[in-house]
C-alpha atoms as a PDB file:
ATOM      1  CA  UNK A   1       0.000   0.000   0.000  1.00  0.00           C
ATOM      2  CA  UNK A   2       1.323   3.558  -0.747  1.00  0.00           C
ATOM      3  CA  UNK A   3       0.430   6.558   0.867  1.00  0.00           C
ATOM      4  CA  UNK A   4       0.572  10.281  -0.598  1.00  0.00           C
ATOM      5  CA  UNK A   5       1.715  13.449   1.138  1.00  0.00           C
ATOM      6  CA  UNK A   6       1.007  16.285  -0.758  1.00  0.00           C
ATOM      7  CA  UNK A   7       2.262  20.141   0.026  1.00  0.00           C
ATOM      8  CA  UNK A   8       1.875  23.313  -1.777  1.00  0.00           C
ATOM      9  CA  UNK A   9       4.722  23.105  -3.561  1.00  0.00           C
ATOM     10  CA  UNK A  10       5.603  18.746  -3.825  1.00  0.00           C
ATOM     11  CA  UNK A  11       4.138  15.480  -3.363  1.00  0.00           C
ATOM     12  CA  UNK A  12       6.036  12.403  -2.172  1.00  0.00           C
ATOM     13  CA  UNK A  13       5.491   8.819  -1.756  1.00  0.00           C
ATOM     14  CA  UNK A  14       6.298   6.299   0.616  1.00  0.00           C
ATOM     15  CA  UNK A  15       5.874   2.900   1.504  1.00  0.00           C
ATOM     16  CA  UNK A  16       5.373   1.816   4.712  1.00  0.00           C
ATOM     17  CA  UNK A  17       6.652  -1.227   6.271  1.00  0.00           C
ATOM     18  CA  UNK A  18       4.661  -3.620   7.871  1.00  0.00           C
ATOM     19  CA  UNK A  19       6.769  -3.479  11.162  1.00  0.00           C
ATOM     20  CA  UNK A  20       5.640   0.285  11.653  1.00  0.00           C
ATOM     21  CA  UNK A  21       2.355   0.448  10.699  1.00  0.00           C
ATOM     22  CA  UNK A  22      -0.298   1.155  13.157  1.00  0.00           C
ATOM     23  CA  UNK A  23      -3.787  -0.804  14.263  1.00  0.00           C
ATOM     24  CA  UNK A  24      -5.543   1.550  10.796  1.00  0.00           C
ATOM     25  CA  UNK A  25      -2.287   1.295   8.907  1.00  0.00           C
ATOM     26  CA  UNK A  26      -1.122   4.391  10.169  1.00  0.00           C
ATOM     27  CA  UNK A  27       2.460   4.865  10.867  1.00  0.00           C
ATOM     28  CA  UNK A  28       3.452   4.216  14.525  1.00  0.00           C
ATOM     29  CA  UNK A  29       5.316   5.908  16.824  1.00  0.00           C
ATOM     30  CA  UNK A  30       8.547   4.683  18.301  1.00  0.00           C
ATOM     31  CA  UNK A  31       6.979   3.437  21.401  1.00  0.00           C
ATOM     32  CA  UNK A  32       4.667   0.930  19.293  1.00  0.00           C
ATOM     33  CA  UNK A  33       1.637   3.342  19.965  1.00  0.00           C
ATOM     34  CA  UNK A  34       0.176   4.957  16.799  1.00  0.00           C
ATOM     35  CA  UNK A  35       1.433   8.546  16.820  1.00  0.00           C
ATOM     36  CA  UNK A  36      -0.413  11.422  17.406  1.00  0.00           C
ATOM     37  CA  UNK A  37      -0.977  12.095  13.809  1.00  0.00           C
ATOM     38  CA  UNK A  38      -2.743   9.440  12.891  1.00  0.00           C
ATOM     39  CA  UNK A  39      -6.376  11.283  13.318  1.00  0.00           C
ATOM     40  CA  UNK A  40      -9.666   9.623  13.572  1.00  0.00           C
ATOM     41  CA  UNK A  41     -10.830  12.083  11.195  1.00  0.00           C
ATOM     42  CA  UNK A  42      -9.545  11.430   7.614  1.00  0.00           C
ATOM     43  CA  UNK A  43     -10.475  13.034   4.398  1.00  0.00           C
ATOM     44  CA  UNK A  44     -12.731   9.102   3.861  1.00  0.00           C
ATOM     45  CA  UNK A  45     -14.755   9.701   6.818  1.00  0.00           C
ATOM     46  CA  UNK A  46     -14.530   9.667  10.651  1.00  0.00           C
ATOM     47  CA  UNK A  47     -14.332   7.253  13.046  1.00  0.00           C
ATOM     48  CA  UNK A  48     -15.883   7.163  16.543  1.00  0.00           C
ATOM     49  CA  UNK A  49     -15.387   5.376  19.244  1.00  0.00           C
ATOM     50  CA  UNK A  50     -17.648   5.002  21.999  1.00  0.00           C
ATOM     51  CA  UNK A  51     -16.568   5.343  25.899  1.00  0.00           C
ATOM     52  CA  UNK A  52     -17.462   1.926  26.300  1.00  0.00           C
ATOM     53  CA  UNK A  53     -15.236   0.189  23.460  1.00  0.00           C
ATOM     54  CA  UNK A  54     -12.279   2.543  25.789  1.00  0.00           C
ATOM     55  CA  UNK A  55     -13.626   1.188  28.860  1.00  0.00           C
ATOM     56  CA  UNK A  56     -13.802  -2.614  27.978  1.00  0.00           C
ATOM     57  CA  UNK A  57     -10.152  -2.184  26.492  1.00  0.00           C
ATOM     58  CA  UNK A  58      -8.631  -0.385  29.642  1.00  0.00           C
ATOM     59  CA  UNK A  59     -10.778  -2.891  32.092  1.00  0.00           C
ATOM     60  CA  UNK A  60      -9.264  -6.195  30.051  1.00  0.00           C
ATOM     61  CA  UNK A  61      -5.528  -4.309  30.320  1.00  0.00           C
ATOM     62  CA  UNK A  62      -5.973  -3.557  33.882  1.00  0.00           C
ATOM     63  CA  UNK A  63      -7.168  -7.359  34.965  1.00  0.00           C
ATOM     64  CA  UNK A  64      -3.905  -8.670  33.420  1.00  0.00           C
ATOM     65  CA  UNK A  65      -1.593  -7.158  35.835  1.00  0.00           C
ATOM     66  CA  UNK A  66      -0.368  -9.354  38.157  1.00  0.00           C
ATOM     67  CA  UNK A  67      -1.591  -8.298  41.678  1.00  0.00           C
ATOM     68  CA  UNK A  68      -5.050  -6.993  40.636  1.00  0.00           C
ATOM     69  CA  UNK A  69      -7.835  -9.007  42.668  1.00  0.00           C
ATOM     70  CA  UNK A  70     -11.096  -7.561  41.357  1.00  0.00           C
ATOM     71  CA  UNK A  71     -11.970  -4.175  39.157  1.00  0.00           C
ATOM     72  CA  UNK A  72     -14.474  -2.058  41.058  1.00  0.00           C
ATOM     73  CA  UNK A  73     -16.030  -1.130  44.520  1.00  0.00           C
ATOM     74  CA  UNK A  74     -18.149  -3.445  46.564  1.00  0.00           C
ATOM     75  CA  UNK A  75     -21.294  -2.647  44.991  1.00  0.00           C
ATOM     76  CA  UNK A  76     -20.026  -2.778  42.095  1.00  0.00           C
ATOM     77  CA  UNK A  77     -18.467  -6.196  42.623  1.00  0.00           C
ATOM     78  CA  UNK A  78     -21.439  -7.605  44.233  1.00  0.00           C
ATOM     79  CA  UNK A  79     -23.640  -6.841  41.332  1.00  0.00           C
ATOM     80  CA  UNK A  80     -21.230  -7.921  38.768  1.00  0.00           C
ATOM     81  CA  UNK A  81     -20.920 -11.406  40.885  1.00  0.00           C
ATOM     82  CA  UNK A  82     -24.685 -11.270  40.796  1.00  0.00           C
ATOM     83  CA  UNK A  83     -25.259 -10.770  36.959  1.00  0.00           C
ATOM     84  CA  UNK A  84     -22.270 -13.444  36.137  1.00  0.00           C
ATOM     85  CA  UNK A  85     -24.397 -16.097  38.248  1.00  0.00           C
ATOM     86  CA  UNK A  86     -27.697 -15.448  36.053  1.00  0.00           C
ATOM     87  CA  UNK A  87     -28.465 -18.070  33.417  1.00  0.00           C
ATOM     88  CA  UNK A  88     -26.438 -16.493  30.050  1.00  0.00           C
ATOM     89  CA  UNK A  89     -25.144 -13.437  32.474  1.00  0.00           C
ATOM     90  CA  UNK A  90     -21.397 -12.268  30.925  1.00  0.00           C
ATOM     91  CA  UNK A  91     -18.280 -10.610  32.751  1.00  0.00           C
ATOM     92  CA  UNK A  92     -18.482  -6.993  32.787  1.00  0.00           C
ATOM     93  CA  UNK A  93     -14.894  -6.191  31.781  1.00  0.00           C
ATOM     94  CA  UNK A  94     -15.512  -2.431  31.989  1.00  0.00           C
ATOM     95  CA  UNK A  95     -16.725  -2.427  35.490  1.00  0.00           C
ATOM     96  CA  UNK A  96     -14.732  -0.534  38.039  1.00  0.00           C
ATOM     97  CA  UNK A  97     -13.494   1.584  34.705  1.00  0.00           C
ATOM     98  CA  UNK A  98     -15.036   4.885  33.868  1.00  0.00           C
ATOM     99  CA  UNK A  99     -13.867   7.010  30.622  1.00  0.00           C
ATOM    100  CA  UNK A 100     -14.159  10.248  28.794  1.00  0.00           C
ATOM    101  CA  UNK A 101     -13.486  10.163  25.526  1.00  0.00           C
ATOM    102  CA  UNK A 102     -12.923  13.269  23.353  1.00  0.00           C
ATOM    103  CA  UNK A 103     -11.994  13.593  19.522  1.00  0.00           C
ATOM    104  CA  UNK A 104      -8.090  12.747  20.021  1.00  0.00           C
ATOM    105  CA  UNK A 105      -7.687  11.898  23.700  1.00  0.00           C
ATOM    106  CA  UNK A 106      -8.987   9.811  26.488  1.00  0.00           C
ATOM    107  CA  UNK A 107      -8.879  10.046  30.407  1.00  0.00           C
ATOM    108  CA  UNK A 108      -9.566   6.995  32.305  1.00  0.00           C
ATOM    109  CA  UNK A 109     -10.480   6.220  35.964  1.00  0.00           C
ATOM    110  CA  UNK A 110     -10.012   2.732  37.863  1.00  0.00           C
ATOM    111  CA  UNK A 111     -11.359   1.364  40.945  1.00  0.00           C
ATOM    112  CA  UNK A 112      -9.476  -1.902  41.990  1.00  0.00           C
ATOM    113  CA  UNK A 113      -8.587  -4.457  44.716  1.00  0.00           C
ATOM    114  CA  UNK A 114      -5.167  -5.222  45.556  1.00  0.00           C
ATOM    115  CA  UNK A 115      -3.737  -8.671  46.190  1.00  0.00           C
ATOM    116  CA  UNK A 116      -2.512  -8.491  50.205  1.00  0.00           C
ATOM    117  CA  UNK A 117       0.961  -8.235  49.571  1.00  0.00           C
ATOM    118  CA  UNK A 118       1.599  -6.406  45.906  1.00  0.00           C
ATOM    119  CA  UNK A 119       3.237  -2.857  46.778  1.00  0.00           C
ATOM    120  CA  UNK A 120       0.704  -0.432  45.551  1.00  0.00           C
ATOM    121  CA  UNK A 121       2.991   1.787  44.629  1.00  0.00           C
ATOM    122  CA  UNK A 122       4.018  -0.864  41.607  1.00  0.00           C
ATOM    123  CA  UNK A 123       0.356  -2.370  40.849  1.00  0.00           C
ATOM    124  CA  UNK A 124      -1.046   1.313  40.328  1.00  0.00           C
ATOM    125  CA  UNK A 125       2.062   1.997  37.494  1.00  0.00           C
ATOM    126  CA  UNK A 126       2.159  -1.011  36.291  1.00  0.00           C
ATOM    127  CA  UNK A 127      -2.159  -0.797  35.743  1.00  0.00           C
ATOM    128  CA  UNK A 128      -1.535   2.741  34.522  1.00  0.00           C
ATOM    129  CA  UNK A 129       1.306   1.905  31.507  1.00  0.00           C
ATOM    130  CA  UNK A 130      -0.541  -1.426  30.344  1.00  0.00           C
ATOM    131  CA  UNK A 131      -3.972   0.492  30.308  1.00  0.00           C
ATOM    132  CA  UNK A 132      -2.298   3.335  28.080  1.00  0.00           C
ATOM    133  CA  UNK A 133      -0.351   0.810  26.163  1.00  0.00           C
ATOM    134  CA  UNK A 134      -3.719  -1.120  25.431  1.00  0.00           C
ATOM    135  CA  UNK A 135      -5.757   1.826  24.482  1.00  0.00           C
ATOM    136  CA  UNK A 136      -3.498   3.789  22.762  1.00  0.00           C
ATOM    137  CA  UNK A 137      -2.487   0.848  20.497  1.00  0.00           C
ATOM    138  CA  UNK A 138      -6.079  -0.643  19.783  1.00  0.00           C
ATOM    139  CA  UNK A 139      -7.888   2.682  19.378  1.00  0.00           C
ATOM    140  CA  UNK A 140      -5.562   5.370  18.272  1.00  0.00           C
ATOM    141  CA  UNK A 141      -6.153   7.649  20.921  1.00  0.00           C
ATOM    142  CA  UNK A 142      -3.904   9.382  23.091  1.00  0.00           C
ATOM    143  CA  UNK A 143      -4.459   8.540  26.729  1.00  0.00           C
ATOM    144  CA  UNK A 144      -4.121  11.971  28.604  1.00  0.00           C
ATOM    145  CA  UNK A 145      -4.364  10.383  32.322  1.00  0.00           C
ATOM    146  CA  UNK A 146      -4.998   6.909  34.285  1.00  0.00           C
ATOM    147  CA  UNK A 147      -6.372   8.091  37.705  1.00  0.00           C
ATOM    148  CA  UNK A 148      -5.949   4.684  39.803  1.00  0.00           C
ATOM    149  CA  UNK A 149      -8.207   4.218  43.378  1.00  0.00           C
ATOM    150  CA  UNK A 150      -7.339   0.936  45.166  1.00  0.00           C
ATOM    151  CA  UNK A 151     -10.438   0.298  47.242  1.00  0.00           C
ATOM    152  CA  UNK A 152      -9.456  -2.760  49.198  1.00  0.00           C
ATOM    153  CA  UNK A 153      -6.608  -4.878  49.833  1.00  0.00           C
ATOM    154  CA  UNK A 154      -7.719  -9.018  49.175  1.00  0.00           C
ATOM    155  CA  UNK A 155      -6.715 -10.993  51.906  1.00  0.00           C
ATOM    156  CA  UNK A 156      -6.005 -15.197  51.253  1.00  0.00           C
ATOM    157  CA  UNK A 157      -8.529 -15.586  54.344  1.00  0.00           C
ATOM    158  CA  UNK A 158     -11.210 -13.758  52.730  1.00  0.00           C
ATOM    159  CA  UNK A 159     -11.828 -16.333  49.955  1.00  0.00           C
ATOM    160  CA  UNK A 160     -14.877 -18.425  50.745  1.00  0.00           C
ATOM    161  CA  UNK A 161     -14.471 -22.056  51.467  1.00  0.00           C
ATOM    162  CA  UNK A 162     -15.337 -24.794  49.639  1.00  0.00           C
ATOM    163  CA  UNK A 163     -18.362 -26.813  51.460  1.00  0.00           C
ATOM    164  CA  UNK A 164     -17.919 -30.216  52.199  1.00  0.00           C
ATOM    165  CA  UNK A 165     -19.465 -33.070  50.032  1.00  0.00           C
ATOM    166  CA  UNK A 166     -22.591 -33.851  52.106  1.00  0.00           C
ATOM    167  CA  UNK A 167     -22.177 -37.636  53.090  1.00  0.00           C
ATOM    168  CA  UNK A 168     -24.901 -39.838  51.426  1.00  0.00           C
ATOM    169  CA  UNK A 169     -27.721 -40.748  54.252  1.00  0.00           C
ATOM    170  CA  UNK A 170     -28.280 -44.013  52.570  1.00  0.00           C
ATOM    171  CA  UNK A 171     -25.362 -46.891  51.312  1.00  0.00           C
END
C-alpha cells in the first residue's frame, strides 16, 4: 500500500513497512503506539469510538496485571458477581473503569482491589502503563491520564471455602 503526502509546492510517496504500521495502517510511533498524527478524522470519513469500546479495552488491560484481585467497589463487585451467576449473564470487563473520551484523547479512571501483599505503589504503574499501552495501540487515541483508586486490599482468608461433600444418608 502507498500513501501520498502532498504540500503546496511537492508530493512524495512512501511505503510503509509492515513493522511500523499502526492498528488503521497508520504509521506508529517509536513506542509501538500509533502517533499522534494518525487522526480519527480522515479526508474518507470519521471514526468514533464510543466510551465503552475505551472502557472494555482499559478494564481487560488492567485485569492482566499481576496483583489486581477484582476491578471495582463493593457494589459494584457484588452486582457484577450477581449478573455473572444469572443463566447467560457475561463478565463486565468495563466495570470498576469509567472514561471520557474526546476527539483525540482519552482520560480513564479505575477502581481496583489489591492482592494483600503487591506494593501499591508498583500495581497502580504497572495498571496505569498497560492500560495506556492497550488503548493507545487498539484505538488510536492518546491517553491523557490513568487516575488509579485501590479500594481494598484481598486478603487469602477472605476467599470463601469450599463446602464439604454432604455424606450420602443411605449406602
Amino acid at each position: 500500500m502507498t500513501e501520498q503526502t502532498s504540500t503546496p509546492t511537492s508530493t512524495t510517496t512512501s511505503t510503509p513497512s509492515p513493522a511500523n504500521r499502526g492498528p488503521r495502517g497508520g504509521n506508529t510511533a517509536l513506542g509501538g503506539g500509533v502517533a499522534s498524527s494518525t487522526p480519527l478524522q480522515t479526508e474518507h470519513g470519521t471514526t468514533t469510538i464510543a466510551d465503552g469500546v475505551v472502557a472494555k479495552i482499559a478494564g481487560i488491560a488492567a485485569g492482566d496485571v499481576a496483583g489486581v484481585y477484582a476491578l471495582g467497589g463493593g457494589a459494584a463487585r457484588a452486582f457484577g458477581a450477581l449478573r455473572e451467576r444469572i443463566p447467560g449473564g457475561t463478565t463486565n470487563h468495563a466495570q470498576g473503569i469509567s472514561v471520557e473520551v474526546g476527539e483525540q484523547e482519552a482520560a480513564i479512571d479505575v477502581d481496583l482491589v489489591a492482592e494483600y501483599g503487591v506494593s501499591v505503589v508498583d500495581l497502580a504503574e504497572g495498571v496505569r502503563r498497560n492500560i495506556i499501552t492497550s488503548v493507545e495501540r487498539m484505538t488510536g487515541l492518546r491517553v491523557i491520564e490513568v487516575n488509579i483508586t485501590v479500594n481494598d486490599v484481598h486478603l487469602p482468608q477472605d476467599d470463601p471455602q469450599p463446602e464439604p461433600e454432604p455424606q450420602p444418608r443411605v449406602a
